[in-house]
C-alpha atoms as a PDB file:
ATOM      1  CA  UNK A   1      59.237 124.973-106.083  1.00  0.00           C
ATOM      2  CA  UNK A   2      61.096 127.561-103.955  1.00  0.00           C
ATOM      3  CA  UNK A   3      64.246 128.818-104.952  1.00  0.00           C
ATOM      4  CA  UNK A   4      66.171 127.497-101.959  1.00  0.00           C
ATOM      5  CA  UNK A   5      65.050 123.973-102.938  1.00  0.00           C
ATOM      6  CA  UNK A   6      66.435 124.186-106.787  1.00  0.00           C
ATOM      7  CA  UNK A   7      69.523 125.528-105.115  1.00  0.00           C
ATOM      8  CA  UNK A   8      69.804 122.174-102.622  1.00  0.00           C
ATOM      9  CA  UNK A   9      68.882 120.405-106.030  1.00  0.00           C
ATOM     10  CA  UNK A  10      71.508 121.707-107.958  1.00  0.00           C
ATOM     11  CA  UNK A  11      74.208 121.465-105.261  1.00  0.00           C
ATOM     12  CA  UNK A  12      73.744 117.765-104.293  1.00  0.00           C
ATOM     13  CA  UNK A  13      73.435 116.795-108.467  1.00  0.00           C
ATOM     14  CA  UNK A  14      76.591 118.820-108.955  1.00  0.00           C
ATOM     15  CA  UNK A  15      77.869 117.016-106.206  1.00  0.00           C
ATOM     16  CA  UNK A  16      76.857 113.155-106.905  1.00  0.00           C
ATOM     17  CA  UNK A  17      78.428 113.990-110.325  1.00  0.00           C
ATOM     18  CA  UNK A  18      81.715 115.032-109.673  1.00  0.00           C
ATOM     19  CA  UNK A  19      82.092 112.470-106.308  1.00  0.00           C
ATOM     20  CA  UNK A  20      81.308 109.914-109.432  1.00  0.00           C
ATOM     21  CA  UNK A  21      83.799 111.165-111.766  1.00  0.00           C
ATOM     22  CA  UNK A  22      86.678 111.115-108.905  1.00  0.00           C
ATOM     23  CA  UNK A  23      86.961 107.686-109.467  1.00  0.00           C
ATOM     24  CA  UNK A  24      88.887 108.186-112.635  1.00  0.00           C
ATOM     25  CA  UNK A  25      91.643 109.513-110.177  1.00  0.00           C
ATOM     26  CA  UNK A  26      91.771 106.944-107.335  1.00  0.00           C
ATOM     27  CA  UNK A  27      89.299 104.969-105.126  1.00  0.00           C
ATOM     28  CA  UNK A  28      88.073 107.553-102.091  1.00  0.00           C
ATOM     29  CA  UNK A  29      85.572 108.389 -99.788  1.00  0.00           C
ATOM     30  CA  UNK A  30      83.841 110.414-101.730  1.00  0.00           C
ATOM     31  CA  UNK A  31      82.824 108.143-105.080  1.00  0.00           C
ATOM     32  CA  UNK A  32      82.091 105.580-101.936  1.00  0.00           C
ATOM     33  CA  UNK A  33      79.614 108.165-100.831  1.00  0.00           C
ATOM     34  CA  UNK A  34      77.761 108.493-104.536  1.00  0.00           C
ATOM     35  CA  UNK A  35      78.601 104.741-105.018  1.00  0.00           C
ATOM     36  CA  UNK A  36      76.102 103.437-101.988  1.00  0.00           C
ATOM     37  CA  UNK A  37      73.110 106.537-102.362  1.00  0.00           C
ATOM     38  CA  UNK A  38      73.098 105.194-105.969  1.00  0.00           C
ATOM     39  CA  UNK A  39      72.722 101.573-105.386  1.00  0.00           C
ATOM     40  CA  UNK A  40      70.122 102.343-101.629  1.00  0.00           C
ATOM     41  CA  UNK A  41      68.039 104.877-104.154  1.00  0.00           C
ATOM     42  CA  UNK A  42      67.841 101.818-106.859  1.00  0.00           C
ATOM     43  CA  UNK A  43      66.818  99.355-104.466  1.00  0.00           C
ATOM     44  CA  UNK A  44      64.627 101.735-102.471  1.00  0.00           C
ATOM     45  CA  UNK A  45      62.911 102.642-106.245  1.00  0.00           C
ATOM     46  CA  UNK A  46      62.931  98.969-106.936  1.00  0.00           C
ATOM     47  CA  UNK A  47      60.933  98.083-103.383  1.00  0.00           C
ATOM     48  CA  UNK A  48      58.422 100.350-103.774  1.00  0.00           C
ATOM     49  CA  UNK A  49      57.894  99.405-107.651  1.00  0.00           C
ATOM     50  CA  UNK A  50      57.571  95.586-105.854  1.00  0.00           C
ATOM     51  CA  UNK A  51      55.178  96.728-103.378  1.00  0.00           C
ATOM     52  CA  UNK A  52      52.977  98.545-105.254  1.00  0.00           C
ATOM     53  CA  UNK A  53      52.315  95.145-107.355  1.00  0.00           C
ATOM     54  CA  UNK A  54      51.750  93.322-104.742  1.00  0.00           C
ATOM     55  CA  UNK A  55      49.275  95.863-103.391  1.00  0.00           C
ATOM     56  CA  UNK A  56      47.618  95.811-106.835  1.00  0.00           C
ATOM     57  CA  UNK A  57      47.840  92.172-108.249  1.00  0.00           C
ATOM     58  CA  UNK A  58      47.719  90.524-104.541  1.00  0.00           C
ATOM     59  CA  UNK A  59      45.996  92.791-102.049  1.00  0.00           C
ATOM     60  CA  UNK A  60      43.240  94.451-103.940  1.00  0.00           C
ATOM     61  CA  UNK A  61      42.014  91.211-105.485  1.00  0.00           C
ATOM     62  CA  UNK A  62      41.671  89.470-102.253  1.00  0.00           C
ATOM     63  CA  UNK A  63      39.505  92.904-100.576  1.00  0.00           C
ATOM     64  CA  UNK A  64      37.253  92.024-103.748  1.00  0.00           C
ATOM     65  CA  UNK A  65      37.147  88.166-102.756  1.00  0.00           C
ATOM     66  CA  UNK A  66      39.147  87.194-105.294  1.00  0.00           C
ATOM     67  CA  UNK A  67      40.762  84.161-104.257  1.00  0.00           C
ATOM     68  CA  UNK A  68      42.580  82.433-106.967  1.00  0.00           C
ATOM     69  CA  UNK A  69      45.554  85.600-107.013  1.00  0.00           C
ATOM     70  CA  UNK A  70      46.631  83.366-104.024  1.00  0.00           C
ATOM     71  CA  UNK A  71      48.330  80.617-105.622  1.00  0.00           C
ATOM     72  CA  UNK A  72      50.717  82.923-107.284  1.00  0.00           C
ATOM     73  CA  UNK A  73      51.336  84.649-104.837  1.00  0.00           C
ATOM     74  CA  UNK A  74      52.031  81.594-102.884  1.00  0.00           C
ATOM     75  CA  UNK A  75      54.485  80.428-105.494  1.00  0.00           C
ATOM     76  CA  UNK A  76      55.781  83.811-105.754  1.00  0.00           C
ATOM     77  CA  UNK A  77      57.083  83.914-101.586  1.00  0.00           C
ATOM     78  CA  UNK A  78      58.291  80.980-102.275  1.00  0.00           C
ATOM     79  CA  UNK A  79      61.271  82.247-103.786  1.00  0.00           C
ATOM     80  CA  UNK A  80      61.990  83.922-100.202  1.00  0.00           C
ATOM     81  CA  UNK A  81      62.454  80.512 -98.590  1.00  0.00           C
ATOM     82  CA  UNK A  82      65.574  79.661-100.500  1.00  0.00           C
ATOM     83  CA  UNK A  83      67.434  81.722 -98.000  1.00  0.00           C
ATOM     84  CA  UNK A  84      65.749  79.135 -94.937  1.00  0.00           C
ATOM     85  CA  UNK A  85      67.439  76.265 -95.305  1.00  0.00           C
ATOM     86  CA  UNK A  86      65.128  73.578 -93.900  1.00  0.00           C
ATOM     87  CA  UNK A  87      62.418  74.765 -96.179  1.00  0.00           C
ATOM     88  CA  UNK A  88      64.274  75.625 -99.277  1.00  0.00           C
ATOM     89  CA  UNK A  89      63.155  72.873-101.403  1.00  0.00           C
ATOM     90  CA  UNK A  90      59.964  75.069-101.404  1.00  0.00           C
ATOM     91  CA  UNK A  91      61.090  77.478-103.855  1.00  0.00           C
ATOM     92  CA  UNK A  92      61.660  74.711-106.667  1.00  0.00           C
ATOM     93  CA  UNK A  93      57.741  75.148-107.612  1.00  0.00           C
ATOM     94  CA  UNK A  94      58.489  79.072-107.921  1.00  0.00           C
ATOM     95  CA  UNK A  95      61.438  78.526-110.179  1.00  0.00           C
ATOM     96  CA  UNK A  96      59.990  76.013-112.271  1.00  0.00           C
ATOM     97  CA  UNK A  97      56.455  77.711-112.580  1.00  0.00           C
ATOM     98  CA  UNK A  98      58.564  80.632-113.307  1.00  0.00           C
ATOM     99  CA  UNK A  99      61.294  79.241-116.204  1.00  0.00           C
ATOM    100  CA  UNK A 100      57.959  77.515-117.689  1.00  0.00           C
ATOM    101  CA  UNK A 101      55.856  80.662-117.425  1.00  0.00           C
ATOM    102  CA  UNK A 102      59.222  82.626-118.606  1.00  0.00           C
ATOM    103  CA  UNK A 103      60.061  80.307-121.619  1.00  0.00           C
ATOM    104  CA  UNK A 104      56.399  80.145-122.887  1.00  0.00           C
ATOM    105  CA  UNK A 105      56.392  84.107-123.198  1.00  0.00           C
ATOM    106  CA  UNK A 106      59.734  84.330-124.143  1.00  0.00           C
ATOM    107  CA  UNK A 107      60.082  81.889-127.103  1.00  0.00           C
ATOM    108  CA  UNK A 108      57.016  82.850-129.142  1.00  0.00           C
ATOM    109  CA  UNK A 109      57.954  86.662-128.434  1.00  0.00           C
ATOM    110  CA  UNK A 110      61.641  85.770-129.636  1.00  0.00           C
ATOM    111  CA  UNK A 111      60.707  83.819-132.886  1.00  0.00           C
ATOM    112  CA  UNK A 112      58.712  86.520-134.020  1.00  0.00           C
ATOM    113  CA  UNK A 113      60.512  89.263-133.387  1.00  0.00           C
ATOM    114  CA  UNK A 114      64.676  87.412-134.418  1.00  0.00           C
ATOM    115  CA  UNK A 115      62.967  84.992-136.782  1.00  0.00           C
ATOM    116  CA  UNK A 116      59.527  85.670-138.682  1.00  0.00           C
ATOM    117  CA  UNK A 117      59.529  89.852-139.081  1.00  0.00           C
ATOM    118  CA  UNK A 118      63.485  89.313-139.872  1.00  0.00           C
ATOM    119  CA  UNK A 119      62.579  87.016-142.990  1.00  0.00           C
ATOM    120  CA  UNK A 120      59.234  89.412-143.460  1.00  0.00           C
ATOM    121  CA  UNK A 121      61.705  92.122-143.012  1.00  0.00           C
ATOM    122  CA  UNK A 122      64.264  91.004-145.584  1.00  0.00           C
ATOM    123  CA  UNK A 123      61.104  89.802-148.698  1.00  0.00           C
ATOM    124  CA  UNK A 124      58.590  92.797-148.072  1.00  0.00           C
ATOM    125  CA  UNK A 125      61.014  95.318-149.968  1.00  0.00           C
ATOM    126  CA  UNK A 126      60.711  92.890-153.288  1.00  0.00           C
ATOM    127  CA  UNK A 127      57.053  92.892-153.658  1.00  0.00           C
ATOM    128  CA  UNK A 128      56.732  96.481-155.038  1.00  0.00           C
ATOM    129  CA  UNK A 129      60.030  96.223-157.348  1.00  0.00           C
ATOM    130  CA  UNK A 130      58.138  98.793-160.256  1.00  0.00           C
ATOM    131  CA  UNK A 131      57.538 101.265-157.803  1.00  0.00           C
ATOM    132  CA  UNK A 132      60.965 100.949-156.513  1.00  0.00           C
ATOM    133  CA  UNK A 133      63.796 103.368-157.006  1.00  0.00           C
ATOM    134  CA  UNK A 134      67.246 102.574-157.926  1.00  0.00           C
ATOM    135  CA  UNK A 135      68.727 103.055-154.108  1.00  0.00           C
ATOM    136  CA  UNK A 136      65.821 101.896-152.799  1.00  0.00           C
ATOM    137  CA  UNK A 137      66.298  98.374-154.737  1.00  0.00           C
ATOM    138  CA  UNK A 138      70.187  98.663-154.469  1.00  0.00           C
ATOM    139  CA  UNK A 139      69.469  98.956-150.054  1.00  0.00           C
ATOM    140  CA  UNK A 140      67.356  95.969-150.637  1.00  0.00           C
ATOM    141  CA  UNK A 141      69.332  93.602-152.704  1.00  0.00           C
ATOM    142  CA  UNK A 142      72.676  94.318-150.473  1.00  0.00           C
ATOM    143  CA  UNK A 143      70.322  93.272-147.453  1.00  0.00           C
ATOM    144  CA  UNK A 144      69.136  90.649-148.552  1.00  0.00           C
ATOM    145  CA  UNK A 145      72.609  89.630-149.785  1.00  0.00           C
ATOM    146  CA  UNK A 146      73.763  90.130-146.209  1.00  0.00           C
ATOM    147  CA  UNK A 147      71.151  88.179-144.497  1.00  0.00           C
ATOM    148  CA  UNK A 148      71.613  85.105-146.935  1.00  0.00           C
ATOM    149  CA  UNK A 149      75.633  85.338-146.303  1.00  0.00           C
ATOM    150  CA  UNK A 150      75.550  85.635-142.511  1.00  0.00           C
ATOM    151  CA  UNK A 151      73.170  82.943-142.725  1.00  0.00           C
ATOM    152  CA  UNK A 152      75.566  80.327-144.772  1.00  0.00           C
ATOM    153  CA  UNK A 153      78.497  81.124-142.303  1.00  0.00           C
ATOM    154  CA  UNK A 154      76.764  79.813-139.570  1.00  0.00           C
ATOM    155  CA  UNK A 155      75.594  76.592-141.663  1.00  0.00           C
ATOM    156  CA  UNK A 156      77.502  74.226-140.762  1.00  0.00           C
ATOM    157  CA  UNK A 157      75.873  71.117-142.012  1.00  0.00           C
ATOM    158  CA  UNK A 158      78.028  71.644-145.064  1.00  0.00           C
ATOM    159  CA  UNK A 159      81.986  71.868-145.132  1.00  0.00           C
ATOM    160  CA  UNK A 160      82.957  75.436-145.941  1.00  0.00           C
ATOM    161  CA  UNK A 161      85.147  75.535-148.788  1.00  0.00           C
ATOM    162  CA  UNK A 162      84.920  76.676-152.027  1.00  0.00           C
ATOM    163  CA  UNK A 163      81.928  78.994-153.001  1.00  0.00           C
ATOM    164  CA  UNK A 164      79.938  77.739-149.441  1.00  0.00           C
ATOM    165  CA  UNK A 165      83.700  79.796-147.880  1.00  0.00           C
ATOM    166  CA  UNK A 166      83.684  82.846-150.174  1.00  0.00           C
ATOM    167  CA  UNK A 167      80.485  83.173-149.665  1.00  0.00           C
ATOM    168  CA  UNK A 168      80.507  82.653-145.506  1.00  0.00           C
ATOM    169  CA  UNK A 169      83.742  85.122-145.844  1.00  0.00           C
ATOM    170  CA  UNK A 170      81.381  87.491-147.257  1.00  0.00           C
ATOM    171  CA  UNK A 171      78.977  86.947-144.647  1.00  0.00           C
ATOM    172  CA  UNK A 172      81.779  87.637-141.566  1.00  0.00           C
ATOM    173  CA  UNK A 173      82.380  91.185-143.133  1.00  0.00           C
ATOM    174  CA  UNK A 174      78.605  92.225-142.433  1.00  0.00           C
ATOM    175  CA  UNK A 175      79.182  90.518-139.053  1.00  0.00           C
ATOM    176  CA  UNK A 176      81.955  92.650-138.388  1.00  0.00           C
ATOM    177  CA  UNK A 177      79.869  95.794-139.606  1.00  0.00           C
ATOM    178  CA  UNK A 178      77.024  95.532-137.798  1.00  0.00           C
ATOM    179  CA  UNK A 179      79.167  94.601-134.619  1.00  0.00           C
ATOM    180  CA  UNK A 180      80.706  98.193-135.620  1.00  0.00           C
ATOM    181  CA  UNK A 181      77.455  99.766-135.697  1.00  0.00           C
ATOM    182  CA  UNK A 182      76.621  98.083-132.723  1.00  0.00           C
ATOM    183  CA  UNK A 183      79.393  99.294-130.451  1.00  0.00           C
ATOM    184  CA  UNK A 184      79.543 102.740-132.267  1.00  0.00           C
ATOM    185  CA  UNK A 185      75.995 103.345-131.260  1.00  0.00           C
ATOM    186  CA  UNK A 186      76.827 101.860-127.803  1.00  0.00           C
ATOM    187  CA  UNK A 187      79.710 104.372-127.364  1.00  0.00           C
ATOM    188  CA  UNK A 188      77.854 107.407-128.579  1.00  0.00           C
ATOM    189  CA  UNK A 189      74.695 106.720-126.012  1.00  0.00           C
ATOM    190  CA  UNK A 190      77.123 106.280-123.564  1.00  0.00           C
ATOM    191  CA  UNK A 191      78.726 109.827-124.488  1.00  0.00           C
ATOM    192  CA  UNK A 192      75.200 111.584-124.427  1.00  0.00           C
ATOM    193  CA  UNK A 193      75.054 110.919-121.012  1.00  0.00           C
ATOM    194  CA  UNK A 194      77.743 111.904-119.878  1.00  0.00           C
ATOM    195  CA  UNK A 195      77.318 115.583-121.817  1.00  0.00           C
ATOM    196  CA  UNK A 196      74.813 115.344-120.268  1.00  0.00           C
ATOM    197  CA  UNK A 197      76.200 115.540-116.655  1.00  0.00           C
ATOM    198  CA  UNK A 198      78.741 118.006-118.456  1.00  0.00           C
ATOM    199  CA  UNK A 199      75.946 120.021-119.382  1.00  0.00           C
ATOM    200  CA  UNK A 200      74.318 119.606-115.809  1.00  0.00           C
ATOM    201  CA  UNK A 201      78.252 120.574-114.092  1.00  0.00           C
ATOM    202  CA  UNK A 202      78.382 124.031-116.406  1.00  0.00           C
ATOM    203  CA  UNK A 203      74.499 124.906-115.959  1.00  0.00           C
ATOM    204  CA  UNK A 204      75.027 124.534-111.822  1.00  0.00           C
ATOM    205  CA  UNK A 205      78.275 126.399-111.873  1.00  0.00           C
ATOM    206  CA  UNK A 206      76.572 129.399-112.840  1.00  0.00           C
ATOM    207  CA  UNK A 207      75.885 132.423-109.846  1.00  0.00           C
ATOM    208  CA  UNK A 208      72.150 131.987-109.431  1.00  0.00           C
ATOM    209  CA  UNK A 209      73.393 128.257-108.146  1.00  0.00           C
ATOM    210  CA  UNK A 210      76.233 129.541-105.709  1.00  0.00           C
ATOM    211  CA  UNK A 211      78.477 128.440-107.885  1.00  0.00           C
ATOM    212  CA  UNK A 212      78.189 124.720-107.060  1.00  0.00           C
ATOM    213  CA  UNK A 213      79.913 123.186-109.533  1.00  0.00           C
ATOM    214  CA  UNK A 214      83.212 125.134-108.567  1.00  0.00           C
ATOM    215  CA  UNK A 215      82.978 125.246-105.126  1.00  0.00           C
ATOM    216  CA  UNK A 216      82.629 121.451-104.681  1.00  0.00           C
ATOM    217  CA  UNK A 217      85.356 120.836-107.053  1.00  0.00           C
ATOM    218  CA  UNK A 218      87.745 122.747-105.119  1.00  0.00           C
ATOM    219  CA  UNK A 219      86.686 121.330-102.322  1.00  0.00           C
ATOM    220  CA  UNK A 220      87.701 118.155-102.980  1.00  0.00           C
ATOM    221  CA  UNK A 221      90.610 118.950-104.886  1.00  0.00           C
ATOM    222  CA  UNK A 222      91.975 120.789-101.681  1.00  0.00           C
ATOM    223  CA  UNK A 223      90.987 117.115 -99.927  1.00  0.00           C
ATOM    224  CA  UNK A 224      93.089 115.180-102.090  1.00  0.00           C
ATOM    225  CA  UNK A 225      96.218 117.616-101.881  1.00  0.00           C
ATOM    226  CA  UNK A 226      95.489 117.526 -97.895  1.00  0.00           C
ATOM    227  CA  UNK A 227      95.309 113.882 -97.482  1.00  0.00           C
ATOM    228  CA  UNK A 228      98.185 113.467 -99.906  1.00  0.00           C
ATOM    229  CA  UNK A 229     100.269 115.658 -98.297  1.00  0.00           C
ATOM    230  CA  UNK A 230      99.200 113.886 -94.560  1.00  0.00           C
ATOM    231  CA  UNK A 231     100.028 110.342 -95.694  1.00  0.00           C
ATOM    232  CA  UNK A 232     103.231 111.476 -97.021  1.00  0.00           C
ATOM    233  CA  UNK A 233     104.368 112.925 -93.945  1.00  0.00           C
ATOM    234  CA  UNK A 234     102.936 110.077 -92.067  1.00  0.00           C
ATOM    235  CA  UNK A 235     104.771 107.069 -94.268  1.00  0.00           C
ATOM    236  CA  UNK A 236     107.986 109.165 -93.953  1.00  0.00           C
ATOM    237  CA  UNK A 237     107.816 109.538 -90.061  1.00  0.00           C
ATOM    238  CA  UNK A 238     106.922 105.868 -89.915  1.00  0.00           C
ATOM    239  CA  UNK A 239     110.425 105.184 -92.076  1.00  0.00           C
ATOM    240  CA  UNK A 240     112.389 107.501 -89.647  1.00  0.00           C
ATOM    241  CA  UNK A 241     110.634 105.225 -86.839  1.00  0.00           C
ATOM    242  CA  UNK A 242     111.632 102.207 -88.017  1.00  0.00           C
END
């Protein structure tokens, strides 16, 4: 890769960065710019990913004589005709081959993945309790503890008072801390990306890039004071108008 190429490279992902972080001062051209290459480059990645399935699950198939791929493809198009009204009721039979198709992979999948490991999960620990250590059998009690008090506040067969409450109270605090973890470890991925483009920003503003980072940051800067400046003058000589 030539040199001028990782200095276009650098330039436009300097540039798509910090159109994307003007945002956080106003709505402008420029995060409009970044806003639609983003969403055409998903949905140009997207087509091609769509096309090349089709070429491999439809098209080679049938240059082999291989017939049958043709009913679902048949059910798959019709999911276009929704947006042709006279023909629309077509696309029911996608749909509903779809949700059944969907729901028959997705409901074995989901019971053993949020059901039977979970309960696997929470017993495995106690079938080696002599060659368990004291944290080791501590970490497994207080899950197990957990699981069995999350479960009991969302019984609700019984009426939750007395121990059934105290224990369901019990259960709202893990609740609460794994929702903690949860969004904790939401907010931190969230932050490695963007040191990530922070990283990118001080890498590109070095001289070997031209100084990208800076030069398109002053750029727009000296846009914003412009254009300020021009609608000022502009709403003031439309008051002395009126």
């Amino acid at each position: 890769m030539s040199h001028t190429v990782l200095i276009a490279g650098a330039w436009i992902s300097a540039g798509l960065t910090i159109f994307l972080f003007s945002f956080l001062y106003k709505d402008n051209p420029f995060f409009k710019i970044a806003e639609h290459l983003y969403l055409g480059a998903g949905m140009g990645w997207w087509c091609q990913i769509y096309f090349g399935v089709l070429q491999e699950k439809v098209w080679t198939p049938l240059t082999h004589h291989e017939w049958l791929v043709l009913l679902p493809a048949l059910l798959g198009l019709s999911l276009i005709t929704q947006f042709i009204p006279k023909i629309s009721w077509l696309s029911r039979y996608g749909f509903t081959f779809l949700m059944g198709y969907g729901s028959g992979l997705a409901i074995p999948a989901g019971l053993a993945t949020d059901f039977i490991n979970q309960i696997g999960g929470t017993i495995q620990p106690f079938a080696n309790l002599a060659g368990m250590t004291a944290f080791t059998l501590f970490n497994s009690v207080l899950m197990a503890v957990g699981v069995i008090c999350v479960l009991i506040y969302f019984f609700f067969s019984l009426e939750h008072k007395g121990a059934i409450k105290k224990v369901s109270n019990v259960g709202i605090y893990f609740l609460m801390i794994y929702f903690g973890a949860a969004f904790g470890n939401t907010v931190m991925a969230r932050f490695s990306l963007l040191y990530g483009r922070f990283d990118s920003l001080y890498t590109f503003s070095g001289k070997q890039y031209l100084y990208a980072t800076q030069v398109i940051l002053i750029a727009m800067v000296t846009y914003f004071i412009l254009h300020g400046f021009l609608t000022r003058n502009k709403a003031d000589q439309d008051e002395e108008a009126a």
